[in-house]
C-alpha atoms as a PDB file:
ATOM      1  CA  UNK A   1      46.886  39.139   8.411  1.00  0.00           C
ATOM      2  CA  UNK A   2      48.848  35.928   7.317  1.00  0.00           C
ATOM      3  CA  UNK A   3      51.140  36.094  10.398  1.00  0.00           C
ATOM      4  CA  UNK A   4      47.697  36.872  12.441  1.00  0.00           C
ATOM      5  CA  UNK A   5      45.980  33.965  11.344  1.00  0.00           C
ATOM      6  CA  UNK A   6      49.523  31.314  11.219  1.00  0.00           C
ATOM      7  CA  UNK A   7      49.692  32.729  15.052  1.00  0.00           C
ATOM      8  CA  UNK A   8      45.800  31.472  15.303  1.00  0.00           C
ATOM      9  CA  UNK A   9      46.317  28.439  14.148  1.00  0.00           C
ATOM     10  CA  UNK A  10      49.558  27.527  16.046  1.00  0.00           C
ATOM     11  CA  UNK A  11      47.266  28.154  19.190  1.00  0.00           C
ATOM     12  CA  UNK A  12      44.936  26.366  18.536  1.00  0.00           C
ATOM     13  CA  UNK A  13      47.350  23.372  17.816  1.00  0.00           C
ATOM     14  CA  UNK A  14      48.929  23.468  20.591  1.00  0.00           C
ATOM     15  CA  UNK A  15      45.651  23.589  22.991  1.00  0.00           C
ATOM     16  CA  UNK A  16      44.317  20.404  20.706  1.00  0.00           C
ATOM     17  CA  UNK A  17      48.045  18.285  21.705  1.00  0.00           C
ATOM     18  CA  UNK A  18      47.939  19.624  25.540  1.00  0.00           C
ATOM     19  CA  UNK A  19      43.916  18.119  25.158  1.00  0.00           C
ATOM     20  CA  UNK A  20      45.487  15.123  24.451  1.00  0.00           C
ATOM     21  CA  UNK A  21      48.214  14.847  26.196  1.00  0.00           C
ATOM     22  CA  UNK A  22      45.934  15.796  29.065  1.00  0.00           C
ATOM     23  CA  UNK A  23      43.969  12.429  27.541  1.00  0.00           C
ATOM     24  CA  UNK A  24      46.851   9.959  27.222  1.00  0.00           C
ATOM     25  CA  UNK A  25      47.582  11.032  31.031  1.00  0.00           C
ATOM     26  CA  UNK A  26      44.276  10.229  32.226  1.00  0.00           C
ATOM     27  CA  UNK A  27      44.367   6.646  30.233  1.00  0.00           C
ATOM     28  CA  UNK A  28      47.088   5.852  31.948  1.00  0.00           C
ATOM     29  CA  UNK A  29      46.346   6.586  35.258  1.00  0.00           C
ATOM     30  CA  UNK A  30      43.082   4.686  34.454  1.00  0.00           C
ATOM     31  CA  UNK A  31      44.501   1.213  32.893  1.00  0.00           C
ATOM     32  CA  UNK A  32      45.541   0.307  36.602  1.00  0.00           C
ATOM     33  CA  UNK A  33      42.037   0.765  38.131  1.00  0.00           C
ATOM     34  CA  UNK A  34      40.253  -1.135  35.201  1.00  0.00           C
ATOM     35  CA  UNK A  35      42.972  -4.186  36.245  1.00  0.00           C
ATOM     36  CA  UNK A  36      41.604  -3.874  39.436  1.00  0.00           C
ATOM     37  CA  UNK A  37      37.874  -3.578  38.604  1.00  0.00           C
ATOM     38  CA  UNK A  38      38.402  -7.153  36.507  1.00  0.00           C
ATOM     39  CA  UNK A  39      40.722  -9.047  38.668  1.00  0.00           C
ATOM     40  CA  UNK A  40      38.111  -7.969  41.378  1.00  0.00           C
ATOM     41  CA  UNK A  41      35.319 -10.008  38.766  1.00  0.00           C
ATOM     42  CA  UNK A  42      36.746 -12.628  38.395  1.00  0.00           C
ATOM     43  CA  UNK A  43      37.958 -13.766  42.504  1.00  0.00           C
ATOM     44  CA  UNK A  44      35.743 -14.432  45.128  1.00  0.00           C
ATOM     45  CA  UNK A  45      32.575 -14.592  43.216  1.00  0.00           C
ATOM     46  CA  UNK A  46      31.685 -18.312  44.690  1.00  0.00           C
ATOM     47  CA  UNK A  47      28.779 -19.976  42.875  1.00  0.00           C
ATOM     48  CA  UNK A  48      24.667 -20.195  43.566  1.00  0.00           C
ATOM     49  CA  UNK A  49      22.695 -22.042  41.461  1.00  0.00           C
ATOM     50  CA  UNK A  50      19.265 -23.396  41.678  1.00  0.00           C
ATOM     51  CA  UNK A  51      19.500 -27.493  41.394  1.00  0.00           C
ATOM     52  CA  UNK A  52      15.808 -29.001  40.565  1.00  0.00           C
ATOM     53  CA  UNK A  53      16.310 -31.619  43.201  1.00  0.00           C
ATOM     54  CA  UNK A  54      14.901 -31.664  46.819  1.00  0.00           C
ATOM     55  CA  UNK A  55      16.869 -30.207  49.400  1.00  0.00           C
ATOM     56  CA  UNK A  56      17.124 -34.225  51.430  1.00  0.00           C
ATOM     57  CA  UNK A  57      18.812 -35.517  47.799  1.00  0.00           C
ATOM     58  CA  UNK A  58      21.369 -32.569  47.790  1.00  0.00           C
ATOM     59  CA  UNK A  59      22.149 -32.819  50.956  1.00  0.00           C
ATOM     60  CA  UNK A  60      22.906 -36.536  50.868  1.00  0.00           C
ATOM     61  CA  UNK A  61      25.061 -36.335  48.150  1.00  0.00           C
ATOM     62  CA  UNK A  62      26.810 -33.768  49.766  1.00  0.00           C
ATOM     63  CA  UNK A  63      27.444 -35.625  52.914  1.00  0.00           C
ATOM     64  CA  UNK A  64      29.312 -37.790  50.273  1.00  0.00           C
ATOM     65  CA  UNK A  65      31.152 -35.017  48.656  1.00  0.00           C
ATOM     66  CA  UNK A  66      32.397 -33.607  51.759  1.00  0.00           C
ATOM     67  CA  UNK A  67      33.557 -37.083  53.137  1.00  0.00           C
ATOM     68  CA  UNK A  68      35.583 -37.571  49.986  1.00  0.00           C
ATOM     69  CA  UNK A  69      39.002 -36.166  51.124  1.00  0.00           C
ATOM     70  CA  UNK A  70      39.243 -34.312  47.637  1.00  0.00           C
ATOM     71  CA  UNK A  71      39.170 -30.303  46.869  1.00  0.00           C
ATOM     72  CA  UNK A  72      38.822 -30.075  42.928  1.00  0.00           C
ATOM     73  CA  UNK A  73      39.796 -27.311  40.595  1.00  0.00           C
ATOM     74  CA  UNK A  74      43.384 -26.811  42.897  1.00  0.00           C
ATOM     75  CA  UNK A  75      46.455 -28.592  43.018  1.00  0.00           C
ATOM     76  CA  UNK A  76      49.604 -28.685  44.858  1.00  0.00           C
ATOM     77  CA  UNK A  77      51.807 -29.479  42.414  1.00  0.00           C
ATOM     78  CA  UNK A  78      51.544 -29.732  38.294  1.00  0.00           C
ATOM     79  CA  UNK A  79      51.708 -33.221  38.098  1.00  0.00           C
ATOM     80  CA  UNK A  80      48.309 -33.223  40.742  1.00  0.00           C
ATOM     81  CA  UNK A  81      44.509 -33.501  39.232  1.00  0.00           C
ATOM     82  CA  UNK A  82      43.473 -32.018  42.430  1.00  0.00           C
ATOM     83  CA  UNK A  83      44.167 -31.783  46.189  1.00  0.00           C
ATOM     84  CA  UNK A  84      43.665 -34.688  48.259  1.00  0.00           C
ATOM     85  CA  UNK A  85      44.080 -34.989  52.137  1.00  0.00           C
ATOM     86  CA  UNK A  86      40.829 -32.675  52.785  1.00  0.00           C
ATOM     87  CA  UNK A  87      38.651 -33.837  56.169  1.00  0.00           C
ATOM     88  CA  UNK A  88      35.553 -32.707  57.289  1.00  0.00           C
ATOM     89  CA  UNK A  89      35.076 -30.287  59.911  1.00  0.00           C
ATOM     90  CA  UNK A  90      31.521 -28.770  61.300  1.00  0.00           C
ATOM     91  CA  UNK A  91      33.242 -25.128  61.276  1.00  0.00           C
ATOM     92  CA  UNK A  92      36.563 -22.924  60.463  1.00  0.00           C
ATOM     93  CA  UNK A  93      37.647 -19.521  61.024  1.00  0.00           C
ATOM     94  CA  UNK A  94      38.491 -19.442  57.267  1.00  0.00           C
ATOM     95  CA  UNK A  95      34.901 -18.048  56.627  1.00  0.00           C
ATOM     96  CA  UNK A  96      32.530 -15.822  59.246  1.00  0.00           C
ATOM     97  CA  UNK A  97      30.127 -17.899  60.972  1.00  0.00           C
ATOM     98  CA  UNK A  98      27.022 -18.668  58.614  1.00  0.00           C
ATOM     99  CA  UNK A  99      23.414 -16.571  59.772  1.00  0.00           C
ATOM    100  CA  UNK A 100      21.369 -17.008  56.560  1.00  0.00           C
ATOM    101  CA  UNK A 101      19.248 -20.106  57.515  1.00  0.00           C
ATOM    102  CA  UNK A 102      20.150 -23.675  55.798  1.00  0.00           C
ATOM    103  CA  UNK A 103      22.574 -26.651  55.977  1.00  0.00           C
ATOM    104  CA  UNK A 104      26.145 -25.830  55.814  1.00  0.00           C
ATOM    105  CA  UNK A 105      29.007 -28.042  55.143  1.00  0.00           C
ATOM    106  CA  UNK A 106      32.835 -27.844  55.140  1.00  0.00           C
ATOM    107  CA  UNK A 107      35.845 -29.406  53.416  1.00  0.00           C
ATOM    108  CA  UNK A 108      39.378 -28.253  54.479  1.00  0.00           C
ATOM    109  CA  UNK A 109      42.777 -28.685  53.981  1.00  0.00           C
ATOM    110  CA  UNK A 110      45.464 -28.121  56.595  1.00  0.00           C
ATOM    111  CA  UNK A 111      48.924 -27.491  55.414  1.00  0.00           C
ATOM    112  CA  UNK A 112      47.848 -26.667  51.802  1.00  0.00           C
ATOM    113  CA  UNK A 113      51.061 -25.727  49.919  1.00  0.00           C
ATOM    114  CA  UNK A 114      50.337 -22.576  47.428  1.00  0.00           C
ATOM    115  CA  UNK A 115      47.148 -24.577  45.636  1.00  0.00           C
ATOM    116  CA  UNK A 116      46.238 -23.014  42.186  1.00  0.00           C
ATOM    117  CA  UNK A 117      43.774 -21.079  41.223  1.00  0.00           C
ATOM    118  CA  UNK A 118      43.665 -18.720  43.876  1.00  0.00           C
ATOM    119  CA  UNK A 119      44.702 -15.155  43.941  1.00  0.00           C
ATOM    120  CA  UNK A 120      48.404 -14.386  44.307  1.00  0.00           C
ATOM    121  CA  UNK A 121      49.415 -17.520  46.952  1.00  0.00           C
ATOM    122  CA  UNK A 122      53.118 -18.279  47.552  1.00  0.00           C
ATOM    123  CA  UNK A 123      52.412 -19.780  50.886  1.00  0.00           C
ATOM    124  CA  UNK A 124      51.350 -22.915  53.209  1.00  0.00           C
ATOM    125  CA  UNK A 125      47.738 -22.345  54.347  1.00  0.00           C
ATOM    126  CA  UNK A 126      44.355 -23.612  54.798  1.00  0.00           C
ATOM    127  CA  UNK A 127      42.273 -24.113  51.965  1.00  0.00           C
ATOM    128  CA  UNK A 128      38.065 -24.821  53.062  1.00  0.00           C
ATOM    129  CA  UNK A 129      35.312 -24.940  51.065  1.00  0.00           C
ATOM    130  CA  UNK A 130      32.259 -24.254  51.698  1.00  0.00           C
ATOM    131  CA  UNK A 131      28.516 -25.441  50.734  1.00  0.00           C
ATOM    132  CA  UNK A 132      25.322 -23.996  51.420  1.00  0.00           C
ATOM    133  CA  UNK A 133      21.825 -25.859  51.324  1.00  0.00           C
ATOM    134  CA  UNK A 134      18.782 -23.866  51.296  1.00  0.00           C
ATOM    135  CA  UNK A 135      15.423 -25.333  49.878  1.00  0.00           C
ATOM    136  CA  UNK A 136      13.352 -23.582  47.600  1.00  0.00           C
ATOM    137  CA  UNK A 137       9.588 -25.386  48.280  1.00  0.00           C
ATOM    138  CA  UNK A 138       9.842 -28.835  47.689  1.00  0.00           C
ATOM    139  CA  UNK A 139      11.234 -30.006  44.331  1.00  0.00           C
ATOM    140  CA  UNK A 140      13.966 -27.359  44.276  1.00  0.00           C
ATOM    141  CA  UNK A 141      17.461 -26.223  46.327  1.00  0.00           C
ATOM    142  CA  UNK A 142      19.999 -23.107  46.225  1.00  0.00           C
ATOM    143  CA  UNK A 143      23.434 -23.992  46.389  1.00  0.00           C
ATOM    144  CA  UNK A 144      26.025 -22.091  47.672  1.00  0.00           C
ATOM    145  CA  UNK A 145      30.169 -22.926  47.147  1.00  0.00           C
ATOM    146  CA  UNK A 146      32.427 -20.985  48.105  1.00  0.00           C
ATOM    147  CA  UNK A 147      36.312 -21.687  48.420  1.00  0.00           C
ATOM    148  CA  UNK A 148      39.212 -19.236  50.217  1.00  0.00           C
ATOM    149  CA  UNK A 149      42.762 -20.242  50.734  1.00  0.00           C
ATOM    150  CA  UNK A 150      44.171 -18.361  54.435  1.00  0.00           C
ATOM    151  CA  UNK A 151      48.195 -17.994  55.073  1.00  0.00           C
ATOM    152  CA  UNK A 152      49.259 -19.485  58.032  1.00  0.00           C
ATOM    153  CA  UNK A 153      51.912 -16.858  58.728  1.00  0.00           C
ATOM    154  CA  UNK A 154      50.987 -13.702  57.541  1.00  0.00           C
ATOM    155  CA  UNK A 155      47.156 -14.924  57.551  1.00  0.00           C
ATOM    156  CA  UNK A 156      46.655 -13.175  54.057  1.00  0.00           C
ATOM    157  CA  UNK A 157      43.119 -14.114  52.638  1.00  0.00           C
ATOM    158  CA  UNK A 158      42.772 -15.727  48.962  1.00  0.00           C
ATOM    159  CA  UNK A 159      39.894 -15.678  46.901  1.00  0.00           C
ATOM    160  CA  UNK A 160      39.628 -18.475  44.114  1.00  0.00           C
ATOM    161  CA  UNK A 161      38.890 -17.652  41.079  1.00  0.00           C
ATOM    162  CA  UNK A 162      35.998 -19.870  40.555  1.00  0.00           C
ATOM    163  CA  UNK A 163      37.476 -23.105  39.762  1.00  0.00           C
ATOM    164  CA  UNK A 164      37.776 -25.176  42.832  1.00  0.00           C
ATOM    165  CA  UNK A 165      33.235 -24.173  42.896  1.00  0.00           C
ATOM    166  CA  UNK A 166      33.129 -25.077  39.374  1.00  0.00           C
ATOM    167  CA  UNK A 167      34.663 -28.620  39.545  1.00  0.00           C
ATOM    168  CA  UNK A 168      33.309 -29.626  42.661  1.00  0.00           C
ATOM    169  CA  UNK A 169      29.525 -28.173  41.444  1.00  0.00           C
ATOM    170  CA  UNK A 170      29.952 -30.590  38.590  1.00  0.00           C
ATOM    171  CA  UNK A 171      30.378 -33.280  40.616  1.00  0.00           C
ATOM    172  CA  UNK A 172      28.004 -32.540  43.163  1.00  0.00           C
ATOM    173  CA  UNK A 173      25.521 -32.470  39.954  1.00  0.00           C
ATOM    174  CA  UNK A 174      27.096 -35.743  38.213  1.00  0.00           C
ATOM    175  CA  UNK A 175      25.771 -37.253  41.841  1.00  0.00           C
ATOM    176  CA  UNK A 176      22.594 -36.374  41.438  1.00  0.00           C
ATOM    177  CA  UNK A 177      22.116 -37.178  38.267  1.00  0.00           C
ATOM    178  CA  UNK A 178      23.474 -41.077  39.271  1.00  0.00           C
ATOM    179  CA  UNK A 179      20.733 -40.869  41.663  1.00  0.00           C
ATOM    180  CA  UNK A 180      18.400 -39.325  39.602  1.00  0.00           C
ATOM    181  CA  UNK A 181      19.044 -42.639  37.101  1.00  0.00           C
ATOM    182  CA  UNK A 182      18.720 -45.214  39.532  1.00  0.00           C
ATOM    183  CA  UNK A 183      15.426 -43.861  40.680  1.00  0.00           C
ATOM    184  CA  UNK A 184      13.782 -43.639  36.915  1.00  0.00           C
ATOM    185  CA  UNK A 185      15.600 -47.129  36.544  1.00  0.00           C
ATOM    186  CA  UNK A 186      14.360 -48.502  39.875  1.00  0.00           C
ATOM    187  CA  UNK A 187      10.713 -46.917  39.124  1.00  0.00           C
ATOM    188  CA  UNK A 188      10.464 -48.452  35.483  1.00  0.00           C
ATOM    189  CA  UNK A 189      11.674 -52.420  36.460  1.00  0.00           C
ATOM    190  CA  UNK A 190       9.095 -52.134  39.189  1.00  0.00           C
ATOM    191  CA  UNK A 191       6.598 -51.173  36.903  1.00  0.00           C
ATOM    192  CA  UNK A 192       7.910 -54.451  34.139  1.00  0.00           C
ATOM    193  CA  UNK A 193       7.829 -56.257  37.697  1.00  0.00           C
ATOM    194  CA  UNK A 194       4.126 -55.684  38.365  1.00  0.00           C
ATOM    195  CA  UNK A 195       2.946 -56.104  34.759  1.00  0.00           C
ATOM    196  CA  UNK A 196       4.411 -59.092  34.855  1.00  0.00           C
ATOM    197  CA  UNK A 197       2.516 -60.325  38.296  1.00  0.00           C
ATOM    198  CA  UNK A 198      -0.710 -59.074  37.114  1.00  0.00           C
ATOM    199  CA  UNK A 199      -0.213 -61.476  33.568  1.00  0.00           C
ATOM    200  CA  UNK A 200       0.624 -64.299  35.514  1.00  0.00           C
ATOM    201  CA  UNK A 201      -2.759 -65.558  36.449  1.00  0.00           C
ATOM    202  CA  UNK A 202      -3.676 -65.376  32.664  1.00  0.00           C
ATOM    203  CA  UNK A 203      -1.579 -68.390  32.242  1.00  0.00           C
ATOM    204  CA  UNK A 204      -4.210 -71.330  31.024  1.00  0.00           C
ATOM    205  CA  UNK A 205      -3.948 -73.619  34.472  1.00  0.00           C
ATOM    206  CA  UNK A 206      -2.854 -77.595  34.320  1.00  0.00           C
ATOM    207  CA  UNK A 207      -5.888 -78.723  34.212  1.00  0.00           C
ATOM    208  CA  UNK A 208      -6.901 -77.123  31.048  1.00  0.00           C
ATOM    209  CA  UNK A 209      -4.010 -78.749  28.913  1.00  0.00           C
ATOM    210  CA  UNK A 210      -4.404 -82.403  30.539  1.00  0.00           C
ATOM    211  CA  UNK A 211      -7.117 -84.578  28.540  1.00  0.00           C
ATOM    212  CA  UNK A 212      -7.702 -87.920  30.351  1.00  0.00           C
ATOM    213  CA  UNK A 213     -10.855 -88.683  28.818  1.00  0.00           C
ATOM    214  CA  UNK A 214      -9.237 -87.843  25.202  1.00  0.00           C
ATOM    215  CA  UNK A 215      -6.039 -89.571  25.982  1.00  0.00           C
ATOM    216  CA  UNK A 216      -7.045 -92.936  26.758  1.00  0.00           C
ATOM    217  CA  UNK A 217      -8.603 -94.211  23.247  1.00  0.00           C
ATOM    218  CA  UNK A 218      -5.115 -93.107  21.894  1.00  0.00           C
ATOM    219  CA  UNK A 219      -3.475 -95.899  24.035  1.00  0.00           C
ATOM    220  CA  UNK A 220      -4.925 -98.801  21.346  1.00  0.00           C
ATOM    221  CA  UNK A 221      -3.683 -97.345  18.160  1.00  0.00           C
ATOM    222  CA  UNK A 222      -0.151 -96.591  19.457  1.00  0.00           C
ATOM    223  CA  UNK A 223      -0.579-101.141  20.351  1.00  0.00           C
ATOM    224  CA  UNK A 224      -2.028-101.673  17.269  1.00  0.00           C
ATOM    225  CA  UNK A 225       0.852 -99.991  15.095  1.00  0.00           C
ATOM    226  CA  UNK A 226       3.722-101.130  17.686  1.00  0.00           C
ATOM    227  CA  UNK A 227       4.577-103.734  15.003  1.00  0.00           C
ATOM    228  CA  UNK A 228       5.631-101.793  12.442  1.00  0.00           C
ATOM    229  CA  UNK A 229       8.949-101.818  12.557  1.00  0.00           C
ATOM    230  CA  UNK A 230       9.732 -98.010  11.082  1.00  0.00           C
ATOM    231  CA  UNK A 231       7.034 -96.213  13.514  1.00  0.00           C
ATOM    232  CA  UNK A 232       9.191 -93.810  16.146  1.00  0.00           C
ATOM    233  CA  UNK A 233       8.731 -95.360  19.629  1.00  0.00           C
ATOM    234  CA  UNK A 234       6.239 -93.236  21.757  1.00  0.00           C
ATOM    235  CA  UNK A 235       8.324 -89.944  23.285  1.00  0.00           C
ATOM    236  CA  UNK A 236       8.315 -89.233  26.592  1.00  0.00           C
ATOM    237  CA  UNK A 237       5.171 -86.851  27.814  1.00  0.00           C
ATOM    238  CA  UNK A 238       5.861 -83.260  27.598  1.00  0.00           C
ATOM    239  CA  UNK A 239       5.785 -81.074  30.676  1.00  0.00           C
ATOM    240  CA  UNK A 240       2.791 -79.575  31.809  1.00  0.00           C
ATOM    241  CA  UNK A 241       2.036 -76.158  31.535  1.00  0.00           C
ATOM    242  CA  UNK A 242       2.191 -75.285  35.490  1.00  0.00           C
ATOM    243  CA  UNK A 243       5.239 -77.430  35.691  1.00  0.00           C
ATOM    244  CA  UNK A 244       6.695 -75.001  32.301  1.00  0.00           C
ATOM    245  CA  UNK A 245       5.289 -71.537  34.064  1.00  0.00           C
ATOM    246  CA  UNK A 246       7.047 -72.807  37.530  1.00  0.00           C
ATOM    247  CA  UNK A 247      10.498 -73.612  36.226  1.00  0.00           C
ATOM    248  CA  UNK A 248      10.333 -70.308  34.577  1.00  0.00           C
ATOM    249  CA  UNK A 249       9.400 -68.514  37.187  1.00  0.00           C
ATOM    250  CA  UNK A 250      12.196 -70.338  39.081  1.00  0.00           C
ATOM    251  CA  UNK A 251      14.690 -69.684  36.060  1.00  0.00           C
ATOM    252  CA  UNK A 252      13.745 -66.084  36.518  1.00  0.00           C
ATOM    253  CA  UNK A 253      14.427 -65.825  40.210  1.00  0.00           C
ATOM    254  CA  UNK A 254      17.470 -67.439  40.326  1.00  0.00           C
ATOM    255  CA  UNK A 255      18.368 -64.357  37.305  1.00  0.00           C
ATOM    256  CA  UNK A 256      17.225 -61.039  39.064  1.00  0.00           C
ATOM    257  CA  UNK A 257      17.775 -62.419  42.778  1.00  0.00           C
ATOM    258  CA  UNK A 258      21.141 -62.612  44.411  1.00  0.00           C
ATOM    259  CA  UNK A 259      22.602 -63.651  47.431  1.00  0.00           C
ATOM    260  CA  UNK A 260      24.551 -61.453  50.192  1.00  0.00           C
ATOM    261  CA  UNK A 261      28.012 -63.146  50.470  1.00  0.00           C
ATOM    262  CA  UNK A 262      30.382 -63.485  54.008  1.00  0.00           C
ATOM    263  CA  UNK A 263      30.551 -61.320  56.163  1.00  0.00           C
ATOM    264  CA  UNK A 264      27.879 -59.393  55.061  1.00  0.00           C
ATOM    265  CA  UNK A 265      27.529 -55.800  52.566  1.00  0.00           C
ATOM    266  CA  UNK A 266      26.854 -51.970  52.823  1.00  0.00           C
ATOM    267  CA  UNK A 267      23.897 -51.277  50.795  1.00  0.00           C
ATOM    268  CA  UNK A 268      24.931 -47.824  49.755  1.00  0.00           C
ATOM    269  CA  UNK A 269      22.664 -44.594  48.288  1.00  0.00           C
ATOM    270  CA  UNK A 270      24.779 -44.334  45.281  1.00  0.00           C
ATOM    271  CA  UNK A 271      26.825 -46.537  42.917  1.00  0.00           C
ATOM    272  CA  UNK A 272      30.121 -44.931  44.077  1.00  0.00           C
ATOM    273  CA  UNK A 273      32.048 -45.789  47.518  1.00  0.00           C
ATOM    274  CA  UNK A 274      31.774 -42.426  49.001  1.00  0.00           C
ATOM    275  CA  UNK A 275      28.567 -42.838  48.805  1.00  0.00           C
ATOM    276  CA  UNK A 276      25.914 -42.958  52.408  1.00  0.00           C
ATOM    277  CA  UNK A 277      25.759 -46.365  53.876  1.00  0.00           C
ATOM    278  CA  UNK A 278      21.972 -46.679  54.023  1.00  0.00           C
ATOM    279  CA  UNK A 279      22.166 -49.813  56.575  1.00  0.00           C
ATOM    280  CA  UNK A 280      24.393 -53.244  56.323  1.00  0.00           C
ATOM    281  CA  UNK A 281      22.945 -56.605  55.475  1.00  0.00           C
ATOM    282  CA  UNK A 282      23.865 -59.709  57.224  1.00  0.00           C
ATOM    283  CA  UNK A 283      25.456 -62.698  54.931  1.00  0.00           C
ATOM    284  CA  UNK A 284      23.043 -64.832  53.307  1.00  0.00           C
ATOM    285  CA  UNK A 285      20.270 -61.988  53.113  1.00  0.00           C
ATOM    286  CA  UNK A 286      18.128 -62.628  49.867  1.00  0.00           C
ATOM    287  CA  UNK A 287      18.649 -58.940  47.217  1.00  0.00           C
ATOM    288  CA  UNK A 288      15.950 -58.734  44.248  1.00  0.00           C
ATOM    289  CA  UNK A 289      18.355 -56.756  41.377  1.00  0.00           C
ATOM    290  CA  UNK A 290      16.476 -54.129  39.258  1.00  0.00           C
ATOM    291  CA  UNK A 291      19.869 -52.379  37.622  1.00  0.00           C
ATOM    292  CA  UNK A 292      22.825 -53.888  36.590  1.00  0.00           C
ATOM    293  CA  UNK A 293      25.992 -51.910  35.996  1.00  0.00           C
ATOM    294  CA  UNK A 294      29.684 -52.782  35.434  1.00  0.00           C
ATOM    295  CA  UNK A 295      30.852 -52.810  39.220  1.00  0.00           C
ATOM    296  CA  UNK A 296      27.212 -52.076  40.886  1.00  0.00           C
ATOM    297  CA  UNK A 297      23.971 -53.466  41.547  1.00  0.00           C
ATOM    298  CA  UNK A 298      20.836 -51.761  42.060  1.00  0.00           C
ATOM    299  CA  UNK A 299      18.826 -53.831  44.325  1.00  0.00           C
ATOM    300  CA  UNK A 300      15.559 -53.622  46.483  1.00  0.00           C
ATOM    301  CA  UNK A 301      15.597 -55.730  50.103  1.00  0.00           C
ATOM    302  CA  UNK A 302      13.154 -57.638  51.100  1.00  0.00           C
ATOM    303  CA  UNK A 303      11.564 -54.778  53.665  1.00  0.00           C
ATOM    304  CA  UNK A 304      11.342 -52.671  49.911  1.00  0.00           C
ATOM    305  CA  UNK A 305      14.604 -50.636  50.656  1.00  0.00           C
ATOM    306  CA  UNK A 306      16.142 -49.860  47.527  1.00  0.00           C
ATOM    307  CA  UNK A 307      19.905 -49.308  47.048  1.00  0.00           C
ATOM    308  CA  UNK A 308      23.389 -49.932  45.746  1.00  0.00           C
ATOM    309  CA  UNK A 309      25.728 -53.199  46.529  1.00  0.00           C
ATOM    310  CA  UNK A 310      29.113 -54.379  44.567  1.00  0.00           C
ATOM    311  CA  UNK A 311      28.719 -56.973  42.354  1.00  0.00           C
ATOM    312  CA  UNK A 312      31.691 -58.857  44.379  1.00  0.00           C
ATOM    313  CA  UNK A 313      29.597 -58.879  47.328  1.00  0.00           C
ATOM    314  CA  UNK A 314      26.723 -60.683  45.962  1.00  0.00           C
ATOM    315  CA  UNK A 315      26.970 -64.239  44.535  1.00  0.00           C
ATOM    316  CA  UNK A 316      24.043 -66.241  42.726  1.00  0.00           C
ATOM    317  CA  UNK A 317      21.074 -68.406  44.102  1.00  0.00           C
ATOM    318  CA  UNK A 318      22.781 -71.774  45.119  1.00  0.00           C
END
């Protein structure tokens, strides 16, 4: 019975290691397939993401971002921040022609030598990027990057692994939030602007302040105590009220206007010099400034246009 039930036992052992040998094998075999499944996660995702801005502000700014020469979240070398040299091109064979309705825009890189961040590259190649515009009604636009890198010899295709769409989504977004400023900026001087027009006529007019009739009698007591030697001799009459309100209002011009300097100024859409060139004013054209920055004004023409000049190109009131 003893040997019966040892004899049992040893059986059962050995089904319970073949089970997991069986097990281990079957791990194994798996580990190589879950690499796959990941690595397969995390290149050639791209990026869509709903921006609350109309679809003509995202599209402006990236007319700008395009025109910028600069692929972010790559590099050539180590000592790079990114990978300059990039020119704008209205197709590429690097991605299938687009069908899905929008505005599509390119960036690409000839001669791109292995950039980062892209799966398994050890070659020259082009690297594009692409964007997609689609609006969603009419506060709201999808946005579509995506980035590949193609061999130019064995034409291999290379997904990135999300960081050239990451960096250049964040500054596509710092963009719009520039703009975004300027326009709350621009919105709340014009409303200081017309407060201050409408409290204007308040003012109490020349007239009111000048006293002829009360000023005359006064003329015999400043003669009659002209002898003593101690009284102050008579000051000089103060300025009127209209004459105070119109140097102020000259004082205050000569502050918030500005004057187009030689040979003349882009007024841009943005404070950055990438940025649209909205149109060009002549020299000597008159700018009303409603933000101040650093290296930028904000400014509004005289035909209401509002925009961005540098602060070199505009000198004061002569």
């Amino acid at each position: 019975m003893n040997k019966q039930f040892a004899k049992r036992q040893t059986s059962r052992v050995v089904r319970l290691l073949d089970h997991l040998v069986l097990v281990s094998i079957c791990l194994l075999l798996a580990l190589p397939l879950l690499g796959r499944e990941k690595d397969a996660a995390q290149y050639g995702m791209g990026l869509i993401v709903n921006l609350p801005f109309p679809e003509s502000e995202v599209s402006q700014v990236l007319d700008d971002v395009v025109r910028d020469g600069i692929i972010r979240g790559s590099k050539e070398y180590n000592k790079d921040e990114y990978i300059s040299g990039a020119e704008v091109v209205s197709s590429t064979k690097v991605f299938p022609p687009w069908t899905e309705g929008g505005k599509v825009f390119y960036k690409v890189r000839m001669r791109a030598i292995d950039p980062r961040n892209f799966k398994n590259t050890n070659d020259v190649g082009t690297l594009a990027v692409r964007y997609v515009v689609q609006p969603q009604g009419d506060k709201n636009t999808v946005l579509r990057i995506d980035a590949l890198f193609v061999e130019d010899f064995r034409h291999g295709v290379h997904a990135s692994n999300g960081s050239v769409e990451s960096e250049e989504y964040k500054d596509i977004h710092d963009r719009l939030d520039q703009i975004s400023l300027m326009q709350e900026q621009t919105a709340e001087a014009l409303k200081e602007k017309r407060s201050k027009t409408q409290m204007a006529p308040s003012t109490p007019p020349a007239e009111q302040a000048v006293a002829p009739a009360d000023a005359a009698p006064a003329a015999p007591t400043v003669a009659a105590n002209s002898s003593q030697p101690d009284i102050a001799q008579p000051k000089k009459p103060e300025q009127t009220p209209a004459q105070t309100l119109e140097q102020r209002v000259e004082d205050l011009r000569r502050q918030t206007e500005r004057v187009v300097k030689a040979p003349g100024a882009a007024l841009r859409s943005a404070p950055f010099h990438t940025a649209s060139t909205l149109t060009s004013l002549p020299a000597g054209a008159n700018v009303l400034v409603v933000i101040s920055t650093t290296y930028w004004l904000g400014v509004e023409t005289h035909e209401g246009q509002h925009g961005w000049i540098l602060r070199d190109d505009l000198e004061m009131l002569p």
